[in-house]
C-alpha atoms as a PDB file:
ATOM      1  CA  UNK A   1      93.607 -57.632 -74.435  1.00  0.00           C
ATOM      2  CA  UNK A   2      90.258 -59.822 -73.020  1.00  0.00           C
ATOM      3  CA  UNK A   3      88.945 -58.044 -69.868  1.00  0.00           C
ATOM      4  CA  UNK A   4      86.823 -60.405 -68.032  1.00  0.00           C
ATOM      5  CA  UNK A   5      84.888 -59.721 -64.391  1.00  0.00           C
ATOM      6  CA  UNK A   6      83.820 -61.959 -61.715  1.00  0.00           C
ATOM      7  CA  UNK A   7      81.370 -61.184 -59.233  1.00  0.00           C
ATOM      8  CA  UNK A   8      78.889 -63.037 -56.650  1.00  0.00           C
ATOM      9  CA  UNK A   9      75.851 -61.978 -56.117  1.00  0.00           C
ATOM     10  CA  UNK A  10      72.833 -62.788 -53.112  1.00  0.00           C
ATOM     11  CA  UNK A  11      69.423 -64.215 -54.297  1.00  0.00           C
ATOM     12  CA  UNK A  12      68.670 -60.686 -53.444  1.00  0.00           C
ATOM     13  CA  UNK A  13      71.432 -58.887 -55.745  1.00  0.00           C
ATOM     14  CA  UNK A  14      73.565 -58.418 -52.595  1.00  0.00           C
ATOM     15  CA  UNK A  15      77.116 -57.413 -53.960  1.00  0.00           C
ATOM     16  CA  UNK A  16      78.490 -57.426 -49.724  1.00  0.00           C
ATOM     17  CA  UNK A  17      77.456 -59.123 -47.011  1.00  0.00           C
ATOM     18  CA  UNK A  18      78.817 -58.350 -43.891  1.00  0.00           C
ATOM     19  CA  UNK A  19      81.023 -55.870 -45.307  1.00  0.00           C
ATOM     20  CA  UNK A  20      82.789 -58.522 -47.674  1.00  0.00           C
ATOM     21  CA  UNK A  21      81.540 -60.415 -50.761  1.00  0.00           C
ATOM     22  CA  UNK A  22      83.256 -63.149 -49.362  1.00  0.00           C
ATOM     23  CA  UNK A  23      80.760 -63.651 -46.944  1.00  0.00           C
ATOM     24  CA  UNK A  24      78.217 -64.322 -49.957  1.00  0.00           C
ATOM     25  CA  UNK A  25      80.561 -67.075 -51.709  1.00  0.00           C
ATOM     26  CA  UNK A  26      80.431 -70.925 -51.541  1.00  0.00           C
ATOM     27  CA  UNK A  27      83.146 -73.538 -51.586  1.00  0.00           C
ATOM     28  CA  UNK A  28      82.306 -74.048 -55.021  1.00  0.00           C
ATOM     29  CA  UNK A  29      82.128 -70.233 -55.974  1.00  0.00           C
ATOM     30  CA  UNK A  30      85.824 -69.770 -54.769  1.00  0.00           C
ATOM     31  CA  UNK A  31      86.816 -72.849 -56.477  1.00  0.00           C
ATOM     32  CA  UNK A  32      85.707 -71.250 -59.732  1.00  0.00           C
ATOM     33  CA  UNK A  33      86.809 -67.876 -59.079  1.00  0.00           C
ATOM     34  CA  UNK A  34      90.820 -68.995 -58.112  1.00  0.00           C
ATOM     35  CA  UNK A  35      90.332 -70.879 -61.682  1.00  0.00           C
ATOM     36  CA  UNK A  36      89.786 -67.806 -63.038  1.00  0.00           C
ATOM     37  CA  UNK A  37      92.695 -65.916 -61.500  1.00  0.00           C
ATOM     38  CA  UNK A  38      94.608 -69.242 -62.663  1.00  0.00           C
ATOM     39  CA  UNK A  39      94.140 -67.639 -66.156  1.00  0.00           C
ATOM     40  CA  UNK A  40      94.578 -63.765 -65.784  1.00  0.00           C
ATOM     41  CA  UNK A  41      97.840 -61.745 -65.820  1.00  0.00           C
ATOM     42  CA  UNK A  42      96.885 -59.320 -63.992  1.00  0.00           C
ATOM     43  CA  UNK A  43      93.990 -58.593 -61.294  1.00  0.00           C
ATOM     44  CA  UNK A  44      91.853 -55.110 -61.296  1.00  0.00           C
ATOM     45  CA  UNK A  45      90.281 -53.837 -57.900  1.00  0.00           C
ATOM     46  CA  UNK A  46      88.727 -50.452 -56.294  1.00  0.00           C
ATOM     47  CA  UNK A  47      89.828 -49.021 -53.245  1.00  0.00           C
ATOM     48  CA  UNK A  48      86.724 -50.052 -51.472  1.00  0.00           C
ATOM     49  CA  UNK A  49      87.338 -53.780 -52.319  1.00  0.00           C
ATOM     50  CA  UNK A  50      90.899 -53.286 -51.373  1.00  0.00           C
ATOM     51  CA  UNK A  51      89.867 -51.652 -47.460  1.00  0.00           C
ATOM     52  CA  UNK A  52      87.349 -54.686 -47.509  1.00  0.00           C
ATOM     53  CA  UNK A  53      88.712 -57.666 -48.625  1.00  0.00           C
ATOM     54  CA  UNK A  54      92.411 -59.922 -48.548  1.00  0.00           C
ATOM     55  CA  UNK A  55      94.713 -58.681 -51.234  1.00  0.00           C
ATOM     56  CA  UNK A  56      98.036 -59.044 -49.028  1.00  0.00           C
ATOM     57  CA  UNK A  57      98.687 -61.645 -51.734  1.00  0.00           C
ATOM     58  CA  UNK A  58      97.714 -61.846 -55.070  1.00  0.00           C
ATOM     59  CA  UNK A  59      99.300 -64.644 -57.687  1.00  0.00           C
ATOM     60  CA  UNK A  60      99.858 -61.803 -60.754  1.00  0.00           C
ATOM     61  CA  UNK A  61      99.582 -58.136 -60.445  1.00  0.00           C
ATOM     62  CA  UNK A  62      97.122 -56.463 -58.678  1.00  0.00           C
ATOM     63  CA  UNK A  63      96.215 -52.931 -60.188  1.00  0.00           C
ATOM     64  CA  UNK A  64      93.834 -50.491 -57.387  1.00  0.00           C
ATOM     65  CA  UNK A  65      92.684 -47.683 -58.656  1.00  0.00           C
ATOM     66  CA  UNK A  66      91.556 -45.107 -55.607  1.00  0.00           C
ATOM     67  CA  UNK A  67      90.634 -41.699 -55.602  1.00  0.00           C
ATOM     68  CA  UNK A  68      90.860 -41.839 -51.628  1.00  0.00           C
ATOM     69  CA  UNK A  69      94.444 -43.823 -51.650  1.00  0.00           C
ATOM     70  CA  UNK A  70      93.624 -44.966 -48.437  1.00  0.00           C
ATOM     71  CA  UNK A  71      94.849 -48.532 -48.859  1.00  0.00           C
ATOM     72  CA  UNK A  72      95.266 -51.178 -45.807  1.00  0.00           C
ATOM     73  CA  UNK A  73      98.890 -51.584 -44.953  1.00  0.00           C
ATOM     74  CA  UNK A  74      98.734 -55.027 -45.768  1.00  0.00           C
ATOM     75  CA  UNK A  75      97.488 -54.887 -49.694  1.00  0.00           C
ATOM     76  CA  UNK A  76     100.168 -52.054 -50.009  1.00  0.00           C
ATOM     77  CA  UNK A  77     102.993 -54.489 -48.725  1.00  0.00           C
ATOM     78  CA  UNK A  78     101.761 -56.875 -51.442  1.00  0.00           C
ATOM     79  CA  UNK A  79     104.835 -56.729 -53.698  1.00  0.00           C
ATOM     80  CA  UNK A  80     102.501 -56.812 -56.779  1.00  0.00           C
ATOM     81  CA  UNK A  81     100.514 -53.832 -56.161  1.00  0.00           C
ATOM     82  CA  UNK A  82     100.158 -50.882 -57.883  1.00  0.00           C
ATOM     83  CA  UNK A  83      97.522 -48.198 -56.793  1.00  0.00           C
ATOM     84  CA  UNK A  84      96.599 -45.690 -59.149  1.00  0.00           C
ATOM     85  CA  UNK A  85      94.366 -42.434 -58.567  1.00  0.00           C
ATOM     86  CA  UNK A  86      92.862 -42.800 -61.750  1.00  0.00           C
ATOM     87  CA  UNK A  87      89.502 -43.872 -63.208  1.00  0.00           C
ATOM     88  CA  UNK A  88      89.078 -47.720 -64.076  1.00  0.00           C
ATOM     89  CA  UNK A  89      88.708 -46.984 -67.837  1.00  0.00           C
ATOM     90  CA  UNK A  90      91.798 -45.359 -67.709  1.00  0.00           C
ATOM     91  CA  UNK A  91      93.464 -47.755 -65.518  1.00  0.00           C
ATOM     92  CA  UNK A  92      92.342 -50.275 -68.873  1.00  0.00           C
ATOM     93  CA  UNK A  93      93.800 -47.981 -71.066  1.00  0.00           C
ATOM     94  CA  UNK A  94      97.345 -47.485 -68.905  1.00  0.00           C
ATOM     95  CA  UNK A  95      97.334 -51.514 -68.500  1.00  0.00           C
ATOM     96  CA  UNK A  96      97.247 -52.230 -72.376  1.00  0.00           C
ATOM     97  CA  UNK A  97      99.683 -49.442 -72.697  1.00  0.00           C
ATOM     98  CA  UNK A  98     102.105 -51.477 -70.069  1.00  0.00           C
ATOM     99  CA  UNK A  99     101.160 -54.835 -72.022  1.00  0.00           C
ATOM    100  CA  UNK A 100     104.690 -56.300 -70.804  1.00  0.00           C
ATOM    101  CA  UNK A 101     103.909 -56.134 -66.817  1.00  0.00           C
ATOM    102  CA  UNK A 102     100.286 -56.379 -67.138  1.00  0.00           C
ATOM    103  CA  UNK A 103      99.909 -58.716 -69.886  1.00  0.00           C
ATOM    104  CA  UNK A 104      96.369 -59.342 -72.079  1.00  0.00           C
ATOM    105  CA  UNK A 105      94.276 -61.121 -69.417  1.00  0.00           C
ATOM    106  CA  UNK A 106      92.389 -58.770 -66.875  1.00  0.00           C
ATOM    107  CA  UNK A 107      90.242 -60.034 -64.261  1.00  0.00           C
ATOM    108  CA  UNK A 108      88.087 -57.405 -62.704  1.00  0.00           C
ATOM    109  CA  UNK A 109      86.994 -58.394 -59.158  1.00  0.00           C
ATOM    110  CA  UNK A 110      86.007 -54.989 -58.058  1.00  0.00           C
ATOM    111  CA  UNK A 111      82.877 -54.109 -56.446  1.00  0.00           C
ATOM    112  CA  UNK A 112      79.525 -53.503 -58.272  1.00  0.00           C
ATOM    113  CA  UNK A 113      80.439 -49.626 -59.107  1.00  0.00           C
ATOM    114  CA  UNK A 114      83.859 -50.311 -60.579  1.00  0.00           C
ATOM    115  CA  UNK A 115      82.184 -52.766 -62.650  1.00  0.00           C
ATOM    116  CA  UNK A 116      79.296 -50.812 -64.239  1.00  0.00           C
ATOM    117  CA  UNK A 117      81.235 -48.048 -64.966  1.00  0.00           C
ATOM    118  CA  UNK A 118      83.223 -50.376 -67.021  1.00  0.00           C
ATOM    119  CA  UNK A 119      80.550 -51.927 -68.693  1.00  0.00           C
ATOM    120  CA  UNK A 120      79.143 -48.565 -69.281  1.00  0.00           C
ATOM    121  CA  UNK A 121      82.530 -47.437 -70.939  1.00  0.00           C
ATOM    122  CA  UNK A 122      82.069 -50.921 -73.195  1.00  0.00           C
ATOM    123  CA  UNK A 123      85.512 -53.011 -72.367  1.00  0.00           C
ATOM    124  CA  UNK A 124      83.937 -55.951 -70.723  1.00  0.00           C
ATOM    125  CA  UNK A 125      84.129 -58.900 -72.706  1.00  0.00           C
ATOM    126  CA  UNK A 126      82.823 -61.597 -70.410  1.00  0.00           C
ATOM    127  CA  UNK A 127      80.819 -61.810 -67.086  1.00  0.00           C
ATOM    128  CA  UNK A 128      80.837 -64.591 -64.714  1.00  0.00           C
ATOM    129  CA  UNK A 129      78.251 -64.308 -61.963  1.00  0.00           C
ATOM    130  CA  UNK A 130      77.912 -66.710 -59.406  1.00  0.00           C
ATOM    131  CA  UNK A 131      74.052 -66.351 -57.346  1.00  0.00           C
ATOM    132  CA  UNK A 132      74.359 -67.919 -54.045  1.00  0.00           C
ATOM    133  CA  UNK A 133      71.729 -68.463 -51.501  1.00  0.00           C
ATOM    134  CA  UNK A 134      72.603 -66.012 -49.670  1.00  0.00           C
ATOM    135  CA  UNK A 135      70.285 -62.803 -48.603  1.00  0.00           C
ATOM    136  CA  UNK A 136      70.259 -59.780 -46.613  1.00  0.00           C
ATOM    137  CA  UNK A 137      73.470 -57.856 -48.192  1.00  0.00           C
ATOM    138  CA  UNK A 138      73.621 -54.416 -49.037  1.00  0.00           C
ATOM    139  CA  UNK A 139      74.847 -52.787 -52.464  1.00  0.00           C
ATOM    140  CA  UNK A 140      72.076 -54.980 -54.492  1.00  0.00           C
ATOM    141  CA  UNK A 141      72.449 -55.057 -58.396  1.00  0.00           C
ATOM    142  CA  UNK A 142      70.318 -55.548 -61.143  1.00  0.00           C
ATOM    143  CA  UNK A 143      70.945 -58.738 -62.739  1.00  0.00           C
ATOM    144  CA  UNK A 144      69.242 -58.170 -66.169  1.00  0.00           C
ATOM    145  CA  UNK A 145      70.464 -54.680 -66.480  1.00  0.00           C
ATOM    146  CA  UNK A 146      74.099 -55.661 -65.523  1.00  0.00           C
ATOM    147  CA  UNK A 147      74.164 -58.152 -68.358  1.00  0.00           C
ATOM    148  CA  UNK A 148      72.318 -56.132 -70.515  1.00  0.00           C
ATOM    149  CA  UNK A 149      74.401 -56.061 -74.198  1.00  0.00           C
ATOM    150  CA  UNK A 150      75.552 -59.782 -73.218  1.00  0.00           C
ATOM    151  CA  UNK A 151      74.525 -62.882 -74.353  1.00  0.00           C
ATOM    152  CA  UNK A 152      74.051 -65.828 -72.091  1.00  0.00           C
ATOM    153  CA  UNK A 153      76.890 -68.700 -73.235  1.00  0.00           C
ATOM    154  CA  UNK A 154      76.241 -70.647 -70.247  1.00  0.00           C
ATOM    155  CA  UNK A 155      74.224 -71.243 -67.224  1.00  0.00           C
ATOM    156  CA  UNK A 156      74.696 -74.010 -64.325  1.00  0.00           C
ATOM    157  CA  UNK A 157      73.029 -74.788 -60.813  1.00  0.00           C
ATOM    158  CA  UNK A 158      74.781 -76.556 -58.405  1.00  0.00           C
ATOM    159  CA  UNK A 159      73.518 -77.516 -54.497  1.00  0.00           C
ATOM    160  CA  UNK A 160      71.424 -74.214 -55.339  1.00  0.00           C
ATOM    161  CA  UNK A 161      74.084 -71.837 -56.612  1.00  0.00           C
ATOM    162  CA  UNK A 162      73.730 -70.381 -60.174  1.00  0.00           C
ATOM    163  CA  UNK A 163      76.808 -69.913 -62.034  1.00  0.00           C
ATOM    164  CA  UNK A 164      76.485 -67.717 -65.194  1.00  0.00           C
ATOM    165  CA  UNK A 165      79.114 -66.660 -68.177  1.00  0.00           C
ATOM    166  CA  UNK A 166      77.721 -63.777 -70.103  1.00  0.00           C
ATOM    167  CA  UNK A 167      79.832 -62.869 -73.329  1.00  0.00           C
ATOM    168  CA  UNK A 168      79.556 -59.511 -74.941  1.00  0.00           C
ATOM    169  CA  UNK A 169      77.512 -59.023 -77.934  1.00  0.00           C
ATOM    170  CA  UNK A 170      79.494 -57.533 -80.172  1.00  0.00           C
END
């Protein structure tokens, strides 16, 4: 199984703008991250990015895990769904255990929480980060202690946007 997370990030470390992350993205950031989804099997999310963003519809399954299960109506009609009230690294752990609805391709698009505590438990295997212009969000990040244990592979500026892919050092 290859976990991989995407996440964009202010010039501050902003994780949400607004009360979205989409607010923080370019034209060019979603471009990159639908190419990503393009190549997952299945999509992992926390409760808070569930309340905050659009998961009505999601191209492969969408796994929430949520202590709160309080879930917008819309992302719980989404016929892929499944919301779990369990932690992410065990939502990991039930996912390769279901291999044959979940499949080996994770993409973690959760907030900045959901991610560190998988990085802390180790199952990351690659970041991409985009940096946009962007300032003035809330929920700011660290950028060299998020990637901390990663090495960079690649690193690309476009019309001011910074588009990093960190792989793990194993």
């Amino acid at each position: 199984m290859r976990i991989i997370a995407n996440l964009v990030i202010g010039s501050d470390g902003a994780t949400v703008l607004e009360g979205s992350s989409k607010t923080l993205s370019s034209e060019l950031d979603r471009s990159r991250f639908h190419a990503l989804r393009e190549k997952s099997s299945t999509i992992l999310i926390g409760g808070n990015t569930a309340r905050n963003e659009p998961y009505s519809k999601t191209p492969v399954p969408l796994v929430i895990v949520s202590a709160s299960n309080q879930i917008p109506k819309g992302v719980r009609n989404n016929p892929l769904a499944h919301i779990w009230n369990i932690s992410p690294l065990e939502a990991i752990m039930r996912i390769g255990d279901e291999f044959e609805v979940f499949g080996s391709e994770i993409l973690v698009e959760g907030g900045a929480q959901l991610l560190q505590e998988l990085l802390d438990g180790d199952v990351i295997d690659e970041l991409f980060i985009t940096q946009t212009q962007q300032i003035g969000g809330t929920d700011a990040i660290n950028l060299k202690s998020l990637t901390s244990g990663f090495h960079e592979k690649s690193c690309e500026e476009i019309s001011g946007d910074k588009f990093w892919h960190f792989v793990r050092e194993r």
